[in-house]
Protein backbone atom coordinates (compact mmCIF):
# COMPACT_ATOMS: atom_id res chain seq x y z
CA UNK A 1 -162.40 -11.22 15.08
CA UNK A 2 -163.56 -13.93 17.56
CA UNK A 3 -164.88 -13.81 20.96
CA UNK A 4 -162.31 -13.84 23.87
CA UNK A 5 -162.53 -17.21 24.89
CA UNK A 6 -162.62 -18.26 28.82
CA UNK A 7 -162.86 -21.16 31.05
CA UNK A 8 -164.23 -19.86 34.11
CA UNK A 9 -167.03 -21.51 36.71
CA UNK A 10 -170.49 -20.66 36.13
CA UNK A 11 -172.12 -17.66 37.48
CA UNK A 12 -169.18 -15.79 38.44
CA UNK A 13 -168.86 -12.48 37.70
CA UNK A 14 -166.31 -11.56 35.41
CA UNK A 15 -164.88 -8.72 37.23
CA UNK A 16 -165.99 -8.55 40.84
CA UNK A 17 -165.06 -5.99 43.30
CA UNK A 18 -165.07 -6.25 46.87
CA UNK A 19 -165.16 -3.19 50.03
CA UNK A 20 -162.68 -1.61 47.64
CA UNK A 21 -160.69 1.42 49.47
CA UNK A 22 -157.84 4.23 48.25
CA UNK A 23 -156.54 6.78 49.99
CA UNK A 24 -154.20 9.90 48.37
CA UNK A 25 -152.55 11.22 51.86
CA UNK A 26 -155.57 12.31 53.88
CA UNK A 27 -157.60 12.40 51.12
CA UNK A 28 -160.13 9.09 50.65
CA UNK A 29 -160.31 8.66 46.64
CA UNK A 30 -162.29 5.34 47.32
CA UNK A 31 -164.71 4.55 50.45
CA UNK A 32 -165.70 0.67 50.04
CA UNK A 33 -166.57 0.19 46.63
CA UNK A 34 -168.68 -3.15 45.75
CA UNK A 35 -169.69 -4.02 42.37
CA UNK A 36 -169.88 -6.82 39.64
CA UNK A 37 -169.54 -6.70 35.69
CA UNK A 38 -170.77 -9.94 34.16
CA UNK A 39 -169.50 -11.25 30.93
CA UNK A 40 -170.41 -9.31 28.08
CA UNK A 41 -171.74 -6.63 29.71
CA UNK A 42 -171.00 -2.70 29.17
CA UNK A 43 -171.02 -0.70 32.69
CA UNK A 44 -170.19 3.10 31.87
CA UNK A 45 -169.59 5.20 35.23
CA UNK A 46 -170.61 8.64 35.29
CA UNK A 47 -169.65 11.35 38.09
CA UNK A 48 -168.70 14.89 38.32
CA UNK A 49 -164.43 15.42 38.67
CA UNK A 50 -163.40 14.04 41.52
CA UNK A 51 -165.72 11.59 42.29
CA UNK A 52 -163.19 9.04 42.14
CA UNK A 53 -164.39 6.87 38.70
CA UNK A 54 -160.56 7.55 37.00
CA UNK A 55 -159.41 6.03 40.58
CA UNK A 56 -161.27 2.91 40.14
CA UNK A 57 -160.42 2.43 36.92
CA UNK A 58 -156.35 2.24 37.40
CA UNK A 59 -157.13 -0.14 40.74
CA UNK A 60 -158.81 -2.71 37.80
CA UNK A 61 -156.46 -1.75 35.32
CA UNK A 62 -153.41 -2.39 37.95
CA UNK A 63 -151.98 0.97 37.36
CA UNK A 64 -152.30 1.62 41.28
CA UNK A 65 -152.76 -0.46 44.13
CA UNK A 66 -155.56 -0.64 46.82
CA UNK A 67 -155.44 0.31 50.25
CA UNK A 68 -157.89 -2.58 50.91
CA UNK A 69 -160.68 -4.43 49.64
CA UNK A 70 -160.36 -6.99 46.84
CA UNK A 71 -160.43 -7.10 42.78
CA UNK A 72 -161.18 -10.41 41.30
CA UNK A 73 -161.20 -11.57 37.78
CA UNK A 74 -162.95 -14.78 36.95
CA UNK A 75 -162.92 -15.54 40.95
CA UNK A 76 -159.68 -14.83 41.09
CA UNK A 77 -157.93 -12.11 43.40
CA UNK A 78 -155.46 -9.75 41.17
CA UNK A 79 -155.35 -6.70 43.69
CA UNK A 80 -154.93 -6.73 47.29
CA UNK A 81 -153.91 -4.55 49.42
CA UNK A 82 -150.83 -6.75 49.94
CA UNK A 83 -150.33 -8.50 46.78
CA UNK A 84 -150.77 -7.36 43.02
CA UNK A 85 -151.36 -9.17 39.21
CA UNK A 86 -148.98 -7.02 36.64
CA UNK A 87 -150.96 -5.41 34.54
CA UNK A 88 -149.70 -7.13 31.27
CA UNK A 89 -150.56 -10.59 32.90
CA UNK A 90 -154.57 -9.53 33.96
CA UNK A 91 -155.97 -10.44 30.69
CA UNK A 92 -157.22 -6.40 30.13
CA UNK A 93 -156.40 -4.33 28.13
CA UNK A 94 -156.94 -0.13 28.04
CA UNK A 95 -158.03 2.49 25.41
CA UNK A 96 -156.69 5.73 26.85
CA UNK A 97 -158.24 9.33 26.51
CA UNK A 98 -154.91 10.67 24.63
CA UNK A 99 -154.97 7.64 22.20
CA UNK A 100 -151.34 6.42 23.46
CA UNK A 101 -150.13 5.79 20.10
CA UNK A 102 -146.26 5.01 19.38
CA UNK A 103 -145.95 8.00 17.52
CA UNK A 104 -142.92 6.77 15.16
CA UNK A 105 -144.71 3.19 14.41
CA UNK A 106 -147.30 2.96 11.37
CA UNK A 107 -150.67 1.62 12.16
CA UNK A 108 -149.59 -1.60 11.49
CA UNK A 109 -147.03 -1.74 13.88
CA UNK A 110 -149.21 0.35 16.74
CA UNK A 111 -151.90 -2.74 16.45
CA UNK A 112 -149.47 -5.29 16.04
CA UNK A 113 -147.35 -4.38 19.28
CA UNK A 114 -149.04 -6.67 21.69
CA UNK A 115 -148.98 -9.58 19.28
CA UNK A 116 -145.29 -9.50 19.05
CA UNK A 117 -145.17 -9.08 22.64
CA UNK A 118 -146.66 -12.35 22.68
CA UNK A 119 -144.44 -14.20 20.18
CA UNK A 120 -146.88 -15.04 17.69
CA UNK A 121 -146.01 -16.05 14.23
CA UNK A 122 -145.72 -13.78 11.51
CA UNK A 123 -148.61 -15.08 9.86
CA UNK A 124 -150.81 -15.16 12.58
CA UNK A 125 -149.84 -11.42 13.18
CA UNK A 126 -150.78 -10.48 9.36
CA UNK A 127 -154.20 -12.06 9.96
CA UNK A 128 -155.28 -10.76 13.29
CA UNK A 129 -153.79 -7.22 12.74
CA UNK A 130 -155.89 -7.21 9.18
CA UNK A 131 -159.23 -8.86 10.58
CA UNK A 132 -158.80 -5.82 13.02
CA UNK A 133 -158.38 -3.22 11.14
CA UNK A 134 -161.38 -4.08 8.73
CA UNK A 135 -163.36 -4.54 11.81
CA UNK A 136 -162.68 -0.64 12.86
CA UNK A 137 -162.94 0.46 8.91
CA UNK A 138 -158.83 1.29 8.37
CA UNK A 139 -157.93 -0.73 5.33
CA UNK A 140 -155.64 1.07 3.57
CA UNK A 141 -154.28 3.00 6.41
CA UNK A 142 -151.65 0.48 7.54
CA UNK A 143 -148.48 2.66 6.14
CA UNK A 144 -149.52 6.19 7.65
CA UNK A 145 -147.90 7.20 11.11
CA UNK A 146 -150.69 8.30 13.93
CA UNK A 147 -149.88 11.91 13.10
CA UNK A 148 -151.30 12.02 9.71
CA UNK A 149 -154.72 10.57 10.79
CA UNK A 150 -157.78 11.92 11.84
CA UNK A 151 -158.85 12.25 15.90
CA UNK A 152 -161.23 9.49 14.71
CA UNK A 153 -159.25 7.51 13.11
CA UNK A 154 -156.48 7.58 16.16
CA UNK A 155 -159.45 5.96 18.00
CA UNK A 156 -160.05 3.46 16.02
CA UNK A 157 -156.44 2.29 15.92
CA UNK A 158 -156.40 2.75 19.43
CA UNK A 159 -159.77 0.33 19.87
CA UNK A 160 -157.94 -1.86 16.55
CA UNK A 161 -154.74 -2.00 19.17
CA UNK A 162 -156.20 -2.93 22.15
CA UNK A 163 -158.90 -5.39 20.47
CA UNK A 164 -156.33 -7.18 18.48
CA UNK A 165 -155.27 -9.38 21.54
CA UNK A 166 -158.38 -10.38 22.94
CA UNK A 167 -159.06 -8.99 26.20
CA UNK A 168 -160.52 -10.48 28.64
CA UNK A 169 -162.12 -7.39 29.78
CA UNK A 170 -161.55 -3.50 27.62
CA UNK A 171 -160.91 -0.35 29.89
CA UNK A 172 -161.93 2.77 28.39
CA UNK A 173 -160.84 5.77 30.11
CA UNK A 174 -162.59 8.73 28.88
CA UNK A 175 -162.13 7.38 25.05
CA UNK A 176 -163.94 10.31 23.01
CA UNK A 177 -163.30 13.54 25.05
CA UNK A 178 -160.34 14.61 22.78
CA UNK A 179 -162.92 14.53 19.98
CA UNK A 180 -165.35 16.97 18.32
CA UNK A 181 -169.20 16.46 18.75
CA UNK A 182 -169.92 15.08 15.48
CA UNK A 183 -166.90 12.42 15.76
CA UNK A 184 -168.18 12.01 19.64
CA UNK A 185 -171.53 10.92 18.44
CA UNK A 186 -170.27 8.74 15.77
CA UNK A 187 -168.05 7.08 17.34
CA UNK A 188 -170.12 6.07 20.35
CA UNK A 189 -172.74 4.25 17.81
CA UNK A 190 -169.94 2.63 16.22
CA UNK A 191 -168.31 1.68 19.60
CA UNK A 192 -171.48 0.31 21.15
CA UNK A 193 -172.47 -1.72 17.94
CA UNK A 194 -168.56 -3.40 17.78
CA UNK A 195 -168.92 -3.96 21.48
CA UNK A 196 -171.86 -5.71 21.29
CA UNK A 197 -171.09 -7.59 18.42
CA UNK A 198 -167.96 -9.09 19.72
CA UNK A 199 -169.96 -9.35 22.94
CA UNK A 200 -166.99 -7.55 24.86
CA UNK A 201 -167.21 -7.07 28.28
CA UNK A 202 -166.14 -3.14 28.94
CA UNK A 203 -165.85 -1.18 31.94
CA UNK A 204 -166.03 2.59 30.37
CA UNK A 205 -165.30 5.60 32.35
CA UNK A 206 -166.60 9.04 31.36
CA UNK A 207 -168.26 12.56 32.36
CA UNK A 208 -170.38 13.07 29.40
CA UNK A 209 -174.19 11.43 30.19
CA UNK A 210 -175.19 11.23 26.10
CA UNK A 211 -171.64 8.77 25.77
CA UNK A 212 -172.43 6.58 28.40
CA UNK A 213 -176.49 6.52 27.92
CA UNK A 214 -175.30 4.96 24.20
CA UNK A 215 -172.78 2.66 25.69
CA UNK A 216 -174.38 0.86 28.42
CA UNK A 217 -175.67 -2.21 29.74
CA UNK A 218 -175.34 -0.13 33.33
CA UNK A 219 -174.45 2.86 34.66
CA UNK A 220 -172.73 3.23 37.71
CA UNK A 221 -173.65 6.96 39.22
CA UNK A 222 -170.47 7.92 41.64
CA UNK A 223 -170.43 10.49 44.06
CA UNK A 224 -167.30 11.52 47.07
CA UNK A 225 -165.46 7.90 46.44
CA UNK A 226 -168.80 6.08 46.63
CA UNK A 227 -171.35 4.68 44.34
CA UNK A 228 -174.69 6.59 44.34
CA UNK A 229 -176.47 4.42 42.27
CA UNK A 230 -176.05 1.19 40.02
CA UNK A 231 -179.07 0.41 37.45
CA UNK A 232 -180.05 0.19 33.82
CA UNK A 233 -179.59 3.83 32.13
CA UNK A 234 -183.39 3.32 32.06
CA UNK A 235 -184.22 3.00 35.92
CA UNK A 236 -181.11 6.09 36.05
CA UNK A 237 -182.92 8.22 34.11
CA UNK A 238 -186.22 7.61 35.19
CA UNK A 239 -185.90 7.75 38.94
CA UNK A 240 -182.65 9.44 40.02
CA UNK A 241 -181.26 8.25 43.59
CA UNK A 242 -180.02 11.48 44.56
CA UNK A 243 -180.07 14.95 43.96
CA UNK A 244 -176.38 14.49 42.86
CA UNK A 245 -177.71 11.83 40.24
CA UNK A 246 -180.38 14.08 39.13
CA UNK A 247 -178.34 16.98 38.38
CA UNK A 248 -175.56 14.87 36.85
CA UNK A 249 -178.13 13.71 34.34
CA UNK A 250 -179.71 16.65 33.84
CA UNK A 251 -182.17 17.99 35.79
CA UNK A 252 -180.55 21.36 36.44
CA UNK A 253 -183.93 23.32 37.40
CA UNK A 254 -184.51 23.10 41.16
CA UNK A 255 -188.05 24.45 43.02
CA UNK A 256 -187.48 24.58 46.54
CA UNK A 257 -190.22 24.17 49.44
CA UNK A 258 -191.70 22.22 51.92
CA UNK A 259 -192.49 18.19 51.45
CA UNK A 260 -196.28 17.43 51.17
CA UNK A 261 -198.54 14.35 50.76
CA UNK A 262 -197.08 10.76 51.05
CA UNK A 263 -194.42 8.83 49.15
CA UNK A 264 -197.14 7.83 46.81
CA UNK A 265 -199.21 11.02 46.38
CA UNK A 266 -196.33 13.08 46.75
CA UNK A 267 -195.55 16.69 46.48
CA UNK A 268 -193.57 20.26 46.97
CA UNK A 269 -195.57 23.00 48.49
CA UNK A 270 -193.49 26.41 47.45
CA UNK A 271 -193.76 29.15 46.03
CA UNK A 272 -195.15 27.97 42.34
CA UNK A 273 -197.68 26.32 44.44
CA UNK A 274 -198.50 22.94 45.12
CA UNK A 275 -196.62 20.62 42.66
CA UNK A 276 -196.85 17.01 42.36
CA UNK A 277 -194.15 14.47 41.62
CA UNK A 278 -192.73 11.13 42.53
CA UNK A 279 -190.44 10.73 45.55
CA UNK A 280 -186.59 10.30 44.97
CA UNK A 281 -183.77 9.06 47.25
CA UNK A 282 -183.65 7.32 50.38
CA UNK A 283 -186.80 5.76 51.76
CA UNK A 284 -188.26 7.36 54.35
CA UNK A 285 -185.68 10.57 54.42
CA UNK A 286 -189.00 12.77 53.39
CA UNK A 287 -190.65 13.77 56.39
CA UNK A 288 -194.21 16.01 56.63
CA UNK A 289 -193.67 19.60 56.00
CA UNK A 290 -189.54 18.87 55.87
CA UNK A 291 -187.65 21.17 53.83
CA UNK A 292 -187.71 19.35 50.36
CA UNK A 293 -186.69 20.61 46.51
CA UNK A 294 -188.08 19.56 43.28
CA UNK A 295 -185.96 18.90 40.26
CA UNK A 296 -186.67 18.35 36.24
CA UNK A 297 -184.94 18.36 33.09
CA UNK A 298 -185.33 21.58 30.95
CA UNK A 299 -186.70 18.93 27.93
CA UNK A 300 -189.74 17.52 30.32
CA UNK A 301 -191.31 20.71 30.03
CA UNK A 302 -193.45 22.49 27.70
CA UNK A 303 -194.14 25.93 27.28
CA UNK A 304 -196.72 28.15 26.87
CA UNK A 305 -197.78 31.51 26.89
CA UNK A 306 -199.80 32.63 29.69
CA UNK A 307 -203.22 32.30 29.10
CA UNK A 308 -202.76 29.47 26.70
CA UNK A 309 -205.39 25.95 27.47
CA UNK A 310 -203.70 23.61 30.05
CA UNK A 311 -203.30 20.02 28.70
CA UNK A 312 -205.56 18.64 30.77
CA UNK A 313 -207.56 19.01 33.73
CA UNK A 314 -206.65 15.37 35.66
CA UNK A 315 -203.62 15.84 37.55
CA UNK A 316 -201.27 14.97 35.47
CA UNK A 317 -199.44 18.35 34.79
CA UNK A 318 -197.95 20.63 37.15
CA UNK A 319 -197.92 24.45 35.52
CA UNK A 320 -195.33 26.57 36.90
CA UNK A 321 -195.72 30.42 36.03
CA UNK A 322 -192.16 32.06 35.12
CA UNK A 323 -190.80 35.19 33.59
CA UNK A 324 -188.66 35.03 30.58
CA UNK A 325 -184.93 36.57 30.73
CA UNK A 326 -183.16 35.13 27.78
CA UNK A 327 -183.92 33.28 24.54
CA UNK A 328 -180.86 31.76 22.63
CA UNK A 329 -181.96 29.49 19.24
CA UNK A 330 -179.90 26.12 18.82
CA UNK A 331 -181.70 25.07 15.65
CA UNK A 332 -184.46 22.91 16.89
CA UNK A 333 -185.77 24.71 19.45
CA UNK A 334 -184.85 27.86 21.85
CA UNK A 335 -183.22 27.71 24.97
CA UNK A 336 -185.06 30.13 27.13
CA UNK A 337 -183.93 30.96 30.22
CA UNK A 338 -186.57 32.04 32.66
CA UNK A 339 -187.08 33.02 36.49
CA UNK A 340 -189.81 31.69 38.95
CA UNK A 341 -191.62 34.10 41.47
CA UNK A 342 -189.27 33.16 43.63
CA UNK A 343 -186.35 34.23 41.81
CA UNK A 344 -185.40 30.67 41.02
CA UNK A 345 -183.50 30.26 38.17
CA UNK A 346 -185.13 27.79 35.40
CA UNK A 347 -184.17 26.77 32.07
CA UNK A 348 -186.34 25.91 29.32
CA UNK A 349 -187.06 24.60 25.73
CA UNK A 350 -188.93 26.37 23.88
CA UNK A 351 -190.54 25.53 20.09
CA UNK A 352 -190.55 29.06 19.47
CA UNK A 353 -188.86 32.74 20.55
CA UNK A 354 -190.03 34.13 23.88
CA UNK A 355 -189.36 37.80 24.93
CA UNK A 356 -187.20 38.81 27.86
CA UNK A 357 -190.13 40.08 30.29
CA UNK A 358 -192.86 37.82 28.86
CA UNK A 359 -194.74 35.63 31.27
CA UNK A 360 -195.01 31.72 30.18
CA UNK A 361 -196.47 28.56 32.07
CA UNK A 362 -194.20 25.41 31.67
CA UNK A 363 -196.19 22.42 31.80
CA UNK A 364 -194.59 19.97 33.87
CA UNK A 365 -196.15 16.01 33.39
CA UNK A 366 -195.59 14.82 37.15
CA UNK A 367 -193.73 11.43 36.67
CA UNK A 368 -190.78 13.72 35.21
CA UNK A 369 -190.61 16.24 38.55
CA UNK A 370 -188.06 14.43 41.12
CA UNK A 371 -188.32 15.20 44.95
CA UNK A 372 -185.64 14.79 47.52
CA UNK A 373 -185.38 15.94 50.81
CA UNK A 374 -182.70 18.81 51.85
């Protein structure tokens, strides 16, 4: 299958969208949303239910209109708070959640559908329906009816159906959730690899971290109808903008206290003691002695019995004493759920058992502990 092929001036954006606003009654859904997806590139956005991502994607998809702002494709306007594109004439097409197969049509016919819509030759349909499916691995499939196939294999017509046409730009609206975990992480490889191949440009919406850490060029972090951060999953990952962003990708353990050092010898005075970390968030929100919390991800850490030899002696580590509650084995590793001396609640990995009442030091490395101000 070929790359969609546009005329467009260079350097602009392929989808571009401007002080974007939707309200639901007195509820605001979207508060001035501004972003840009180039060609070929894969933005997944991530945010808690909500958040308004599933908004944003039917304003681009033109299932709903805007109460103001702007969405351009290739420079041009096709949403306004006054004037609308159809969706069928916006060049993009849309994989849904619940695969939003014609149940009574084959798989031939389900990828075919836009095709005829178009008027193409019979031919022309045969070719592009068959380079499709061998793309997404269904030879042989073309005779069975969506409800003898596999959750998988609805997908992949479903990807087959909406590729088939050549889209300008793919929606994907929560593509894998109906899935099981195995199928989940198979199917992301295989969607980011076809993606990329074809060098699609995709604007992917979804709640699960793992999905859109495999699928993207960018995430875009949401949060209350506004974007809380826009970066490389890298730079997400690394350095969280908010507390919000932090927990989303998860670092669930929180250590609560009072803000000490600078913003470049930072650190959280509490009561695990003095722990060091890189500041987070808006510059300048930390002030001296200002109620502050410390987050990190139950994988940065590693634990040790009391007693056990730190690391190292340079800095590096922070070692927070706990005491353990709950061990739960996943196969790898243990899950351990632990308390601070503060009663904080912490959860851990663990390479081996630990039992309730035992006391353990998790070694946190200092670039992985995120402070914010509260």
């Amino acid at each position: 299958m070929s790359q969609p092929q546009t005329v467009h001036a260079p350097g602009v954006p392929l989808l571009e969208i401007r002080n974007l606003q939707k309200s639901y009654g007195g509820f605001q859904a979207l508060g001035g949303i501004n972003l840009e997806l180039q060609e070929g590139e894969i933005i997944s956005v991530l945010g808690p239910s909500g958040c308004g991502k599933s908004t944003l994607l039917q304003l681009v998809a033109g299932l709903s209109q805007p109460d103001g702002g702007e969405i351009l494709l290739h420079g041009k306007a096709i949403a306004t708070a006054s004037r609308m594109t159809p969706p069928e004439k916006r060049g993009i097409n849309m994989v849904f959640q619940d695969y939003a197969l014609w149940p009574h049509m084959n798989v031939y016919d389900n990828v075919a559908y836009g095709l005829r819509q178009k008027r193409l030759s019979a031919q022309a349909i045969k070719q592009k329906v068959e380079e499709a499916l061998t793309l997404l691995q269904l030879e042989g499939f073309e005779r069975r009816l969506p409800p003898q196939l596999s959750g998988g294999q609805q997908q992949r017509v479903a990807i087959a159906r909406a590729l088939v046409t050549e889209p300008r730009l793919m929606l994907l609206d929560e593509p894998l959730s109906n899935l099981d975990m195995r199928l989940r992480v198979e199917m992301r490889t295989e969607m980011s690899v076809l993606f990329r191949r074809l060098k699609m440009s995709v604007f992917h919406v979804t709640h699960d971290p793992e999905e859109a850490f495999a699928m993207a060029d960018k995430l875009l972090l949401m949060r209350s109808g506004a974007i809380d951060q826009l970066d490389t999953p890298m730079a997400c990952y690394n350095k969280p903008a908010s507390r919000q962003a932090a927990s989303l990708l998860g670092a669930i353990n929180v250590l609560s206290g009072t803000f000490a050092g600078t913003p470049g010898d930072a650190a959280l005075q509490g009561s695990a003691g003095l722990l060091c970390g890189i500041v987070c968030g808006p510059d300048g929100s930390l002030r001296a002695e200002g109620r502050a919390e410390l987050r990190f991800r139950p994988e940065a850490v590693k634990v040790l019995p009391a007693g056990a030899e730190a690391s190292n002696e340079s800095g590096d580590f922070n070692r927070i004493e706990a005491t353990v509650i709950h061990s739960t084995f996943e196969g790898t590793k243990w899950r351990t759920m632990a308390e601070s001396a503060a009663g904080e609640r912490l959860y851990l990995f663990s390479e081996e058992q630990r039992d309730g009442g035992s006391i353990i030091h998790a070694e946190l490395p200092r670039e992985s502990a995120y402070i914010y101000a509260t």
